[in-house]
C-alpha atoms as a PDB file:
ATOM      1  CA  UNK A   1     -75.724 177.250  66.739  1.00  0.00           C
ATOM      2  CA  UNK A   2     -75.310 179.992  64.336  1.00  0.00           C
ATOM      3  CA  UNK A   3     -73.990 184.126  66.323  1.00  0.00           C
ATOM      4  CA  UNK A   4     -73.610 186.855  64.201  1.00  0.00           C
ATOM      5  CA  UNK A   5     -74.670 184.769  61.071  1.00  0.00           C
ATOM      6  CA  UNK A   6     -71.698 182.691  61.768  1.00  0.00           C
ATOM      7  CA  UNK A   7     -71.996 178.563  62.423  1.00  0.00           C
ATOM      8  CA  UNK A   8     -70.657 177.842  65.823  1.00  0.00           C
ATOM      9  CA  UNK A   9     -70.495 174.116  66.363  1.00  0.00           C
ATOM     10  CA  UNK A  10     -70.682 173.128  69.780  1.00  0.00           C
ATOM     11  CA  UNK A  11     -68.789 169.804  71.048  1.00  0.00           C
ATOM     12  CA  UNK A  12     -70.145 168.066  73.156  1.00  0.00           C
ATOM     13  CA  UNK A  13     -68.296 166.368  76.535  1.00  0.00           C
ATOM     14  CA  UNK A  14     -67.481 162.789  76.409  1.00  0.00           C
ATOM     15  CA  UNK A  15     -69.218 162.643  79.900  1.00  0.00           C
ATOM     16  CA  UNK A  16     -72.446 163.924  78.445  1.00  0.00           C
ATOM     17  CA  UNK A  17     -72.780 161.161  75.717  1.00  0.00           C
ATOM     18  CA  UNK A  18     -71.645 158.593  77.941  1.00  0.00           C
ATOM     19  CA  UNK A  19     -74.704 159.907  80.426  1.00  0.00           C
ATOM     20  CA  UNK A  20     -77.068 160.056  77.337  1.00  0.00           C
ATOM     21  CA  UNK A  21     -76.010 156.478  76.640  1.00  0.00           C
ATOM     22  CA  UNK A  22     -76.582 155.735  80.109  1.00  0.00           C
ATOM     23  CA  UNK A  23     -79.938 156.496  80.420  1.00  0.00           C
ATOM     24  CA  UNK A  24     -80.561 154.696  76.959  1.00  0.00           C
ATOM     25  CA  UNK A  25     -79.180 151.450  78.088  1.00  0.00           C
ATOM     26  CA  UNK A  26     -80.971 151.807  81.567  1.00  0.00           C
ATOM     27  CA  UNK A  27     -84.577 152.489  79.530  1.00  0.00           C
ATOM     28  CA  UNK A  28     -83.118 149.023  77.012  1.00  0.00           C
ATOM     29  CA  UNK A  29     -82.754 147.460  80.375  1.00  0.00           C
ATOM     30  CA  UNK A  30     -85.718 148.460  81.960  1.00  0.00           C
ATOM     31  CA  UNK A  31     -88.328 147.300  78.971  1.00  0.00           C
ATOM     32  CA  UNK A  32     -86.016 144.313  78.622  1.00  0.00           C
ATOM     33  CA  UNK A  33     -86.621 143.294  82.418  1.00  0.00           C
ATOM     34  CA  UNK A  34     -90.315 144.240  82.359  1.00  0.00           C
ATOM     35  CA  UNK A  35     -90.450 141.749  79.189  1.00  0.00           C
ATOM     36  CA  UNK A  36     -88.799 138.777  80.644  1.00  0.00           C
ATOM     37  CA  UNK A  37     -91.269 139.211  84.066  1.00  0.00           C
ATOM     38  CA  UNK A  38     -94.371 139.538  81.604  1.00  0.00           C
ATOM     39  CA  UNK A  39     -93.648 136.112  80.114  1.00  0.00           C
ATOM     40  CA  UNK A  40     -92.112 134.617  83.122  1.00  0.00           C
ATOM     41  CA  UNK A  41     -95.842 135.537  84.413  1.00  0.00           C
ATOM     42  CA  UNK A  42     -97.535 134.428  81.643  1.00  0.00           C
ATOM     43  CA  UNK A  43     -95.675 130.868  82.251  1.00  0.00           C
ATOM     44  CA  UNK A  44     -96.723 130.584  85.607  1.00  0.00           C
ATOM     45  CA  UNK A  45     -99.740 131.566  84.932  1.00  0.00           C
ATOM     46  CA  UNK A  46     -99.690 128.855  82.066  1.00  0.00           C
ATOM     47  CA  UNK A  47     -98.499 126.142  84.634  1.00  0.00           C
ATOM     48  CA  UNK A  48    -100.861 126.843  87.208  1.00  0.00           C
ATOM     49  CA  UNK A  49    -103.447 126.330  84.567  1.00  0.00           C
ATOM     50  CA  UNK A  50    -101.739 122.962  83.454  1.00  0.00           C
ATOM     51  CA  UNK A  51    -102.094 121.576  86.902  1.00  0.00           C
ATOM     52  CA  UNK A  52    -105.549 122.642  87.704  1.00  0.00           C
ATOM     53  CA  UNK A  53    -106.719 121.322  84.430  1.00  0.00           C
ATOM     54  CA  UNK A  54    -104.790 117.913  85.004  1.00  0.00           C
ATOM     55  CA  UNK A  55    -106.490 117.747  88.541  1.00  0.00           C
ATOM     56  CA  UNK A  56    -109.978 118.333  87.392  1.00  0.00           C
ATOM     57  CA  UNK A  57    -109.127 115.973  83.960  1.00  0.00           C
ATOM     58  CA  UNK A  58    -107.757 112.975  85.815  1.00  0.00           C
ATOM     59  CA  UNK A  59    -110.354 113.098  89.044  1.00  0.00           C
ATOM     60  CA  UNK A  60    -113.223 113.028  86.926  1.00  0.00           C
ATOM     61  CA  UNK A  61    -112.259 110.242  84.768  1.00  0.00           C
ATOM     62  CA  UNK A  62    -111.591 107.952  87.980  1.00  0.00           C
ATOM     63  CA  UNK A  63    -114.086 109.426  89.782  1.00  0.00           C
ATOM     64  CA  UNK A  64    -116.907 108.514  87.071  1.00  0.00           C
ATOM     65  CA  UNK A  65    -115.179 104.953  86.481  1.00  0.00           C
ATOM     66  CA  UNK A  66    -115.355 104.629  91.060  1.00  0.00           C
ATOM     67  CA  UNK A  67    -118.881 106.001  91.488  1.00  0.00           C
ATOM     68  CA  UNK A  68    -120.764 103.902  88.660  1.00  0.00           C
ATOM     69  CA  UNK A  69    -118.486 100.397  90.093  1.00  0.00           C
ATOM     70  CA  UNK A  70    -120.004 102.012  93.976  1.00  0.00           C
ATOM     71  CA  UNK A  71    -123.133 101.891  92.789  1.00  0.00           C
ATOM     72  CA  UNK A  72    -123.498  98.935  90.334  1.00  0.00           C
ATOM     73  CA  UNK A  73    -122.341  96.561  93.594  1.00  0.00           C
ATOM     74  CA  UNK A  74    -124.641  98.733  95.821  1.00  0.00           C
ATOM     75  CA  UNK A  75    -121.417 100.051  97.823  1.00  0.00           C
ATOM     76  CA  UNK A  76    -119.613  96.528  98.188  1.00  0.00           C
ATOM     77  CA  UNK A  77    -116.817  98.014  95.517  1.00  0.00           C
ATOM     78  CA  UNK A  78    -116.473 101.015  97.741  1.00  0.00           C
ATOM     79  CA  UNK A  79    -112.883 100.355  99.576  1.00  0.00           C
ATOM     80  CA  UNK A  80    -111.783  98.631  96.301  1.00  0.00           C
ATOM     81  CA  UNK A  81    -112.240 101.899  94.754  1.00  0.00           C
ATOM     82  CA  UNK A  82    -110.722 104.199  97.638  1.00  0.00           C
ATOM     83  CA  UNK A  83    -107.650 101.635  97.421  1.00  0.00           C
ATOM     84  CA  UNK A  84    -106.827 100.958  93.695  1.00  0.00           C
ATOM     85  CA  UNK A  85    -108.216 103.363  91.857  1.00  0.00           C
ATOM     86  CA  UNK A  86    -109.128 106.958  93.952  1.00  0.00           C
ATOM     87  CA  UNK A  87    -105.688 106.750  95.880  1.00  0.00           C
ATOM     88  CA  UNK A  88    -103.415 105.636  93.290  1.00  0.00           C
ATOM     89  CA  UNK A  89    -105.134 108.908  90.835  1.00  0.00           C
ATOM     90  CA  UNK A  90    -104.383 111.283  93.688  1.00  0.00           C
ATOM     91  CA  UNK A  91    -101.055 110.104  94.238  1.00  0.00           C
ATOM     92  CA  UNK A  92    -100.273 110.492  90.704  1.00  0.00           C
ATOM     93  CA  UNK A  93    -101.863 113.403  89.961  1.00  0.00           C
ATOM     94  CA  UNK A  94     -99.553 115.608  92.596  1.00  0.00           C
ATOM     95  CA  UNK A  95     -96.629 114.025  90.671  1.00  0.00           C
ATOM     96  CA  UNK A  96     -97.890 114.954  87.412  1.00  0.00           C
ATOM     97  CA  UNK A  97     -98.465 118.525  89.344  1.00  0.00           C
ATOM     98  CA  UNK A  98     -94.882 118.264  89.863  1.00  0.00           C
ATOM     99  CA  UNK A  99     -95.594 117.258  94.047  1.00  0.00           C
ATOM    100  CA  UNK A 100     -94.691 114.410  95.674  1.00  0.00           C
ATOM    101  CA  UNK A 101     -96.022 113.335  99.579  1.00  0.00           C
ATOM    102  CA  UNK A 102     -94.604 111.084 101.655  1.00  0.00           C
ATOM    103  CA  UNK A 103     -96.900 108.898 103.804  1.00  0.00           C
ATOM    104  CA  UNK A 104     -96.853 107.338 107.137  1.00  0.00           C
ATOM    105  CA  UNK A 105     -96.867 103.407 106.796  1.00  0.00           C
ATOM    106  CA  UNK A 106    -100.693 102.179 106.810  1.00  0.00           C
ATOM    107  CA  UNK A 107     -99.619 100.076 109.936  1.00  0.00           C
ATOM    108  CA  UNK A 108     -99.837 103.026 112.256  1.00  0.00           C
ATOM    109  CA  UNK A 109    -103.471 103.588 111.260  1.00  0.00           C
ATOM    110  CA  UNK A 110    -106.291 102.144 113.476  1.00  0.00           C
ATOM    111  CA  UNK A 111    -108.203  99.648 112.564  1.00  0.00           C
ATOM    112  CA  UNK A 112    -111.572 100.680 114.643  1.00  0.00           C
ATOM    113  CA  UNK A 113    -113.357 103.526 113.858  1.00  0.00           C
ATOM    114  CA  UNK A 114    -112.110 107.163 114.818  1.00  0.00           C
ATOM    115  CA  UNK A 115    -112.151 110.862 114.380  1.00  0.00           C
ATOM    116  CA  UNK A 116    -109.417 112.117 111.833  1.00  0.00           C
ATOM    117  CA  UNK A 117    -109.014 115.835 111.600  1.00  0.00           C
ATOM    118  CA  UNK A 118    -106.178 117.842 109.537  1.00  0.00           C
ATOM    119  CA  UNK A 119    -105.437 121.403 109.078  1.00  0.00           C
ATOM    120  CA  UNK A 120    -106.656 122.476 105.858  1.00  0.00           C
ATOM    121  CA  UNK A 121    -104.743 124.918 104.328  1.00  0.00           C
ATOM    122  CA  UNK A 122    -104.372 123.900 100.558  1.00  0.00           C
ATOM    123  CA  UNK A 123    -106.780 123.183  98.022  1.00  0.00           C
ATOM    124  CA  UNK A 124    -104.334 120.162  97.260  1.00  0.00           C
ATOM    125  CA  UNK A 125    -105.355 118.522 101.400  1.00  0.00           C
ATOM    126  CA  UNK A 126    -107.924 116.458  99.044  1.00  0.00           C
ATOM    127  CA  UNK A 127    -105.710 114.700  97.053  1.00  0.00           C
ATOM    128  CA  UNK A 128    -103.079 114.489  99.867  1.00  0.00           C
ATOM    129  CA  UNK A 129    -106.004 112.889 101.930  1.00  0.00           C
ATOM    130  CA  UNK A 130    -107.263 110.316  99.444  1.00  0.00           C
ATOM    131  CA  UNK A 131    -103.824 109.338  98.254  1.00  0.00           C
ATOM    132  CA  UNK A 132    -103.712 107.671 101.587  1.00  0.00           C
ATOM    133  CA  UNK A 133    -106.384 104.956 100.378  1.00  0.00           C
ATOM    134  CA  UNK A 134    -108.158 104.503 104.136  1.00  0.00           C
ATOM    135  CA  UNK A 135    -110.745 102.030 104.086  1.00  0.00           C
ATOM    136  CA  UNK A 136    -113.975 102.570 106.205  1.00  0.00           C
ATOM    137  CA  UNK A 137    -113.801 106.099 106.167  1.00  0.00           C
ATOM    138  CA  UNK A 138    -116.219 108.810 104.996  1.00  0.00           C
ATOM    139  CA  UNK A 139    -115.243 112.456 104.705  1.00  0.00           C
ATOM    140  CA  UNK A 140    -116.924 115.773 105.513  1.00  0.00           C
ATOM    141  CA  UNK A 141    -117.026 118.502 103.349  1.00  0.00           C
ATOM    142  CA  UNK A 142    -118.394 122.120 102.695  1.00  0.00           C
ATOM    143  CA  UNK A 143    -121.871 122.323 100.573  1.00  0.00           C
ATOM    144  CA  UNK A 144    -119.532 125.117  99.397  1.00  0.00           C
ATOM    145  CA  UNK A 145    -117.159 122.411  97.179  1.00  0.00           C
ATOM    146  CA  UNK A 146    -120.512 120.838  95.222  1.00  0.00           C
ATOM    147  CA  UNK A 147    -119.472 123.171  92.647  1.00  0.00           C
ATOM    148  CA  UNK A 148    -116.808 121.456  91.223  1.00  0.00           C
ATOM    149  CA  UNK A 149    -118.062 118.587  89.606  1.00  0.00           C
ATOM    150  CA  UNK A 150    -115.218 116.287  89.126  1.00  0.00           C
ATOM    151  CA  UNK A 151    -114.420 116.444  93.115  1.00  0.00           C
ATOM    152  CA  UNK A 152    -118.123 115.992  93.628  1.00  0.00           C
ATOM    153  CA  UNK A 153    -117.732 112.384  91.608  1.00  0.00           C
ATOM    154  CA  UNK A 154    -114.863 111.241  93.440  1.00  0.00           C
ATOM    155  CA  UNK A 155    -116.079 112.613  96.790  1.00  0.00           C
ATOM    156  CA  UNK A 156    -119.620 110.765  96.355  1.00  0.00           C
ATOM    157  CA  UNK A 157    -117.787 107.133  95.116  1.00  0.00           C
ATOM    158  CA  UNK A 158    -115.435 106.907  98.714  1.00  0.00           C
ATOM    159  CA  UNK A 159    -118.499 108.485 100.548  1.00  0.00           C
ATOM    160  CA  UNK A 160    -118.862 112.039 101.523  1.00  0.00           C
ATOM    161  CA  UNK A 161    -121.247 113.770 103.842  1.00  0.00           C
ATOM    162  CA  UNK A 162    -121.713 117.632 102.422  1.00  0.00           C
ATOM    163  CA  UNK A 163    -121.730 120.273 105.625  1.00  0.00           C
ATOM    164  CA  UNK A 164    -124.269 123.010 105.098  1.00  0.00           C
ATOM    165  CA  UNK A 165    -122.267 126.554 106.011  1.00  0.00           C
ATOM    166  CA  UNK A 166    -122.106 127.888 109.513  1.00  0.00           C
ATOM    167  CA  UNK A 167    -124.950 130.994 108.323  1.00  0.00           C
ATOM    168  CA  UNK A 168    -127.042 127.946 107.926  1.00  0.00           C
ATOM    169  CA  UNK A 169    -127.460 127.612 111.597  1.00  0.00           C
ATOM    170  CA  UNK A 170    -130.481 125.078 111.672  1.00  0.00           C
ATOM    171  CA  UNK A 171    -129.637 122.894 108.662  1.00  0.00           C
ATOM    172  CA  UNK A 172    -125.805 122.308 110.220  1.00  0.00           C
ATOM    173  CA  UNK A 173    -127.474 121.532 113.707  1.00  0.00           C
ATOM    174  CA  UNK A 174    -129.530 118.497 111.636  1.00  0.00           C
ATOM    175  CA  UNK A 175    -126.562 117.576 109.727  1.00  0.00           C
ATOM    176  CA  UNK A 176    -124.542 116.672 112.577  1.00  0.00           C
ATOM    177  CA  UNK A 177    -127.466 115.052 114.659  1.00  0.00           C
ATOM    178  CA  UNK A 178    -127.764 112.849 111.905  1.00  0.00           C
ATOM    179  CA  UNK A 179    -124.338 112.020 111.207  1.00  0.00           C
ATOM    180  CA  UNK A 180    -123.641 111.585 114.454  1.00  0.00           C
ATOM    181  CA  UNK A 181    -126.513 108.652 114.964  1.00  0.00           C
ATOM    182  CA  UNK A 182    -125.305 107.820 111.991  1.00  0.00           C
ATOM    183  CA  UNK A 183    -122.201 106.740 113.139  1.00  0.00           C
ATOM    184  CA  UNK A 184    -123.095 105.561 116.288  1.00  0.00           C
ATOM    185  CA  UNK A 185    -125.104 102.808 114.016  1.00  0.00           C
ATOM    186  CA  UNK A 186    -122.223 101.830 111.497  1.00  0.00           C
ATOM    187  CA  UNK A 187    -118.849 101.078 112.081  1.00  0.00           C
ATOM    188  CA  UNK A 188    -116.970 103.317 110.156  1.00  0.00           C
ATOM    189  CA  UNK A 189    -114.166 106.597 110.763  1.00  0.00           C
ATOM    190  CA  UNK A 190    -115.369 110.069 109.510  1.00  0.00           C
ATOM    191  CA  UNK A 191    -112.488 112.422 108.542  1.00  0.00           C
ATOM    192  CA  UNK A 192    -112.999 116.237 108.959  1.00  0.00           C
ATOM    193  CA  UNK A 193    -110.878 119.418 108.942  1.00  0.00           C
ATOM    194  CA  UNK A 194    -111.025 120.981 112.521  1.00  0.00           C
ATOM    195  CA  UNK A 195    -110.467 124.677 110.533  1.00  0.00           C
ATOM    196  CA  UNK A 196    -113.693 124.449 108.119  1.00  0.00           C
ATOM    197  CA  UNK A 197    -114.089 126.874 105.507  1.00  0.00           C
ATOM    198  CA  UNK A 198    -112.131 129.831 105.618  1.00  0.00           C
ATOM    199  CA  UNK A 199    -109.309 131.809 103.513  1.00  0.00           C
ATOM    200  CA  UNK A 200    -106.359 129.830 103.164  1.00  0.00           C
ATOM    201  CA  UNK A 201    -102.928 131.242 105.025  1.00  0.00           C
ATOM    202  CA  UNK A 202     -98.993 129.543 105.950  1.00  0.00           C
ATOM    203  CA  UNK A 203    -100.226 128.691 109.775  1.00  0.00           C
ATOM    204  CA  UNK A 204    -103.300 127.167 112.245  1.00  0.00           C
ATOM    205  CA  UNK A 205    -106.347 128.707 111.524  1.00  0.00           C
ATOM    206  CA  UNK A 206    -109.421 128.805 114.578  1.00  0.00           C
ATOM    207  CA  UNK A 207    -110.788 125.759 115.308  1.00  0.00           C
ATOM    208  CA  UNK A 208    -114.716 124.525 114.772  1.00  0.00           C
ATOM    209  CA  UNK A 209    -116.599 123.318 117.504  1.00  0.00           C
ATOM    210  CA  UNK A 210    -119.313 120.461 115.874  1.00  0.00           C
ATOM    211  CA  UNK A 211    -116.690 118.260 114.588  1.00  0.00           C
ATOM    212  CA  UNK A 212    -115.325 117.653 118.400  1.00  0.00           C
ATOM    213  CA  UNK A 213    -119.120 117.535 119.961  1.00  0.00           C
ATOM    214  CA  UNK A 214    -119.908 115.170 117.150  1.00  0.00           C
ATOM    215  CA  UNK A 215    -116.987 113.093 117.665  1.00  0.00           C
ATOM    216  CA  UNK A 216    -117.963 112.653 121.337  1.00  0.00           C
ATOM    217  CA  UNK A 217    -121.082 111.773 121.350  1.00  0.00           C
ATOM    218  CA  UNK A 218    -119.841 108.912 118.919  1.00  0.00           C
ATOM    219  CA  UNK A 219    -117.445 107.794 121.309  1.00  0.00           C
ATOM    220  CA  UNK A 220    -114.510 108.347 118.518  1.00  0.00           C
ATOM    221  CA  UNK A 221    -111.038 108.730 119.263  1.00  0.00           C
ATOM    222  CA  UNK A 222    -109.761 111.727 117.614  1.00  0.00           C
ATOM    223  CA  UNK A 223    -106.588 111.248 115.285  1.00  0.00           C
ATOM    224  CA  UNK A 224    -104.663 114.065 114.475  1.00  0.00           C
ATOM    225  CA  UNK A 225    -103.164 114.584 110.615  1.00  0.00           C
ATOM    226  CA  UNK A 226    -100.814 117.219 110.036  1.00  0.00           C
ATOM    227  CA  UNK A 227    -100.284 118.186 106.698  1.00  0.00           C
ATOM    228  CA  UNK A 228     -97.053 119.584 105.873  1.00  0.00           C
ATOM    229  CA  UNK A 229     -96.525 121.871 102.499  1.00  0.00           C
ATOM    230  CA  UNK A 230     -94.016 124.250 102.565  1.00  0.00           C
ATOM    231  CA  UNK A 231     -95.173 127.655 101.973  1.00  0.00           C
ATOM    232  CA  UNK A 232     -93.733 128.152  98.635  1.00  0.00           C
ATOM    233  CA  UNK A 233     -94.899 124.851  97.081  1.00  0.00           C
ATOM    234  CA  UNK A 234     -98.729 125.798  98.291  1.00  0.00           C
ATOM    235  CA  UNK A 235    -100.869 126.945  95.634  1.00  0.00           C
ATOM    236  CA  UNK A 236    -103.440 128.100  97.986  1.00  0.00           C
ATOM    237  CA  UNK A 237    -105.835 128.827  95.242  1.00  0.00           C
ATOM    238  CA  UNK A 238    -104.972 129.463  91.913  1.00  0.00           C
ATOM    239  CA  UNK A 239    -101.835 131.048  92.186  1.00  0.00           C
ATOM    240  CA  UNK A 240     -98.041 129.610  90.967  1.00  0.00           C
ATOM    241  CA  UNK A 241     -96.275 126.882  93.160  1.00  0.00           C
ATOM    242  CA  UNK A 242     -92.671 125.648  92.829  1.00  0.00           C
ATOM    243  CA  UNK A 243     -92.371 122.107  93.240  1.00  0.00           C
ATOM    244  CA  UNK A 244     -91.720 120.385  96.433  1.00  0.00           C
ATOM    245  CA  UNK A 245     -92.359 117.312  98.388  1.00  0.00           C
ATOM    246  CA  UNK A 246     -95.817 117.774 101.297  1.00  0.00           C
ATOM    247  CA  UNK A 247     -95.446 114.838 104.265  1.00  0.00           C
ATOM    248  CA  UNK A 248     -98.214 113.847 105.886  1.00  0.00           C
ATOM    249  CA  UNK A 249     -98.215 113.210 109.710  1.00  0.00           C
ATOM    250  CA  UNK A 250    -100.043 110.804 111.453  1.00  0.00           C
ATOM    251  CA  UNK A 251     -99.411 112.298 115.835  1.00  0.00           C
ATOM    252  CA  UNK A 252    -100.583 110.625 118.551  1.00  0.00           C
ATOM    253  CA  UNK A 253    -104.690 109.282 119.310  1.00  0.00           C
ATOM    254  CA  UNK A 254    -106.293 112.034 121.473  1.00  0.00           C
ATOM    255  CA  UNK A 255    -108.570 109.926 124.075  1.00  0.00           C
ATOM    256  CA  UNK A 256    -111.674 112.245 124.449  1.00  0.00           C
ATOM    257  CA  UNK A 257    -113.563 109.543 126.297  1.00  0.00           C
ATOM    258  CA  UNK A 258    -113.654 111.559 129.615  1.00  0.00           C
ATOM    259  CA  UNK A 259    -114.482 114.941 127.842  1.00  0.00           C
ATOM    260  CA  UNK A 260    -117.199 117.080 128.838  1.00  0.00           C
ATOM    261  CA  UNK A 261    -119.299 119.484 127.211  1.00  0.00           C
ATOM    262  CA  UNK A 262    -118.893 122.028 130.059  1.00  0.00           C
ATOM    263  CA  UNK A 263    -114.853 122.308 129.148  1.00  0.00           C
ATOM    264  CA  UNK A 264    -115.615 121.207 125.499  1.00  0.00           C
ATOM    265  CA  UNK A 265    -113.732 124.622 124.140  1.00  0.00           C
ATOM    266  CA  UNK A 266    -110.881 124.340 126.406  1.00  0.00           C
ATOM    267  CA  UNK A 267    -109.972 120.495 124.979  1.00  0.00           C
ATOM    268  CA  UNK A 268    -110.455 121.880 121.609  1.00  0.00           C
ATOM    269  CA  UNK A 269    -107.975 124.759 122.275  1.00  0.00           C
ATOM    270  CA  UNK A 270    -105.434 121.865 123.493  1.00  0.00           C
ATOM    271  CA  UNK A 271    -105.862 119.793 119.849  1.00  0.00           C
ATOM    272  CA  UNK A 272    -104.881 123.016 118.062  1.00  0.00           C
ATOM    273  CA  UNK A 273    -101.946 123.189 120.407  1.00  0.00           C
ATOM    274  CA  UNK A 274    -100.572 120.154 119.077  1.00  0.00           C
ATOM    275  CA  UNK A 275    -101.029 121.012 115.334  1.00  0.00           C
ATOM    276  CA  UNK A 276     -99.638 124.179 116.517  1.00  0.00           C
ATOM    277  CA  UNK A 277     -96.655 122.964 117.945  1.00  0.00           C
ATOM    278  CA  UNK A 278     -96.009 120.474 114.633  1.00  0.00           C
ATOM    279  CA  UNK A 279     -96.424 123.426 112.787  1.00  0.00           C
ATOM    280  CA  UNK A 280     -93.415 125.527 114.819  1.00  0.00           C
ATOM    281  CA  UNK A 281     -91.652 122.324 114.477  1.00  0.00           C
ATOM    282  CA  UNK A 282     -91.547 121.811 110.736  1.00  0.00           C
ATOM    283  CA  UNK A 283     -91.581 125.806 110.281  1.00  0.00           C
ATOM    284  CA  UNK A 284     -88.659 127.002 112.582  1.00  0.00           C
ATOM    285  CA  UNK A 285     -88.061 130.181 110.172  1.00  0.00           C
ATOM    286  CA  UNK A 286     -91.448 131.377 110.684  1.00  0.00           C
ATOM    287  CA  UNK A 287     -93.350 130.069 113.618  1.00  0.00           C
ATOM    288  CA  UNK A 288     -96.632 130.902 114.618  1.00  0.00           C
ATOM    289  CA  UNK A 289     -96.954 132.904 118.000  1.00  0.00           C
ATOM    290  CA  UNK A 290    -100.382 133.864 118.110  1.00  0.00           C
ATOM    291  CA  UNK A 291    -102.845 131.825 119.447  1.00  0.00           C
ATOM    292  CA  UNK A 292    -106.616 132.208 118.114  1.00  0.00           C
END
């Protein structure tokens, strides 16, 4: 600063640098921090990746190998397949994914035909499901999945029935007519989810009516799976999930052999009670009140 053609120098405060330096280490800090969440992004990002391409990898390698031994022994190999090769892949790929599910002891599982239904939350319920290696039993699930070819080969080798979507009105009506003589003929369980299609959420989502009709006009007892992942470990779709450990709950048989069609919608309501109520159970910290 020059007054009067005379150089003034003007000292600063030792508060004033210290602010300046302040703000410069709190700008250091802030780039720093948005740095480290970029890549820590990028990882997960990186990891989620992994795992999906593991899943698809692995399920259509045993999937090919289990469909071509289905059909070369004209479906004799079938429960060989869903045993030793299908549910020994699925179990292994959630441990390669970093999961790990604990199962009920095949014992508890019935040996005639019934209904199971699970809440399906997770794009991982598949794997959960056919880690469990249950013999004489086909699966139901959205037309919407035939896009993803390796689940497509697995899903056709243990025997899958494809639902048409719920705007298909007419084509969903046939589907279940025919499944259900279809199982009124062959002596075999059919496992649906009791949710159907729908965005995936922590809780109980509404319940679909055709699965119960269908199951009781085929006389099947309904058996309830409850699939436990804890919120944080779900990947729901594509997104980053820490690692964890699911369980898979086999709860009482539901008898539905003195249901009615008249009160149909009020013994549905009481089946999502119960997966309801495990749900509160294994979820104390965040319950779900409302009831759909």
């Amino acid at each position: 600063m020059q007054n009067n053609g005379i150089e003034i120098i003007e000292f600063k405060s030792v508060d004033y640098y210290h602010k300046k330096q302040g703000r410069s280490t709190l700008f250091l800090f802030f780039v720093l921090s948005h740095k480290k969440t970029s890549f820590v992004f990028t990882m997960k990002r990186l990891v989620t990746l992994y795992r999906w391409t593991l899943a698809l990898t692995l399920t259509f390698i045993t999937g090919t190998i289990s469909l071509i031994l289905v059909i070369l022994s004209f479906g004799l190999l079938r429960n060989f397949c869903v045993k030793h090769i299908i549910k020994h892949s699925s179990r292994a790929l959630l441990w390669l994914g970093g999961f790990n599910c604990v199962y009920p002891p095949m014992s508890t599982f019935p040996k005639e035909p019934v209904f199971y239904t699970f809440n399906h939350n997770s794009y991982l319920d598949v794997f959960i499901l056919t880690g469990l290696g249950l013999p004489d039993t086909r699966f139901v699930l959205s037309e919407k999945t035939l896009g993803y070819i390796p689940i497509v080969l697995s899903a056709l080798a243990i025997g899958t029935f494809y639902i048409p979507q719920q705007h298909h009105v007419k084509r969903r009506l046939r589907f279940f007519l025919r499944l259900t003589n279809r199982l009124k003929k062959h002596k075999y369980s059919i496992a649906a989810s009791s949710e159907g299609v729908h965005s995936h959420f922590h809780g109980i989502a509404p319940f679909n009516k055709g699965v119960y009709h269908m199951a009781m006009q085929a006389k099947l007892p309904i058996v309830p799976l409850y699939i436990h992942i804890p919120e944080e470990s779900n990947m729901y779709k594509t997104s980053y999930a820490k690692k964890g450990t699911f369980t898979l709950h086999r709860l009482d048989t539901i008898d539905n052999s003195s249901w009615e069609l008249d009160s149909l919608e009020d013994r549905i309501a009481e089946v999502r009670n119960v997966f309801i109520e495990k749900f509160n159970e294994l979820n104390p910290n965040k319950p779900q009140i409302e009831i759909f």
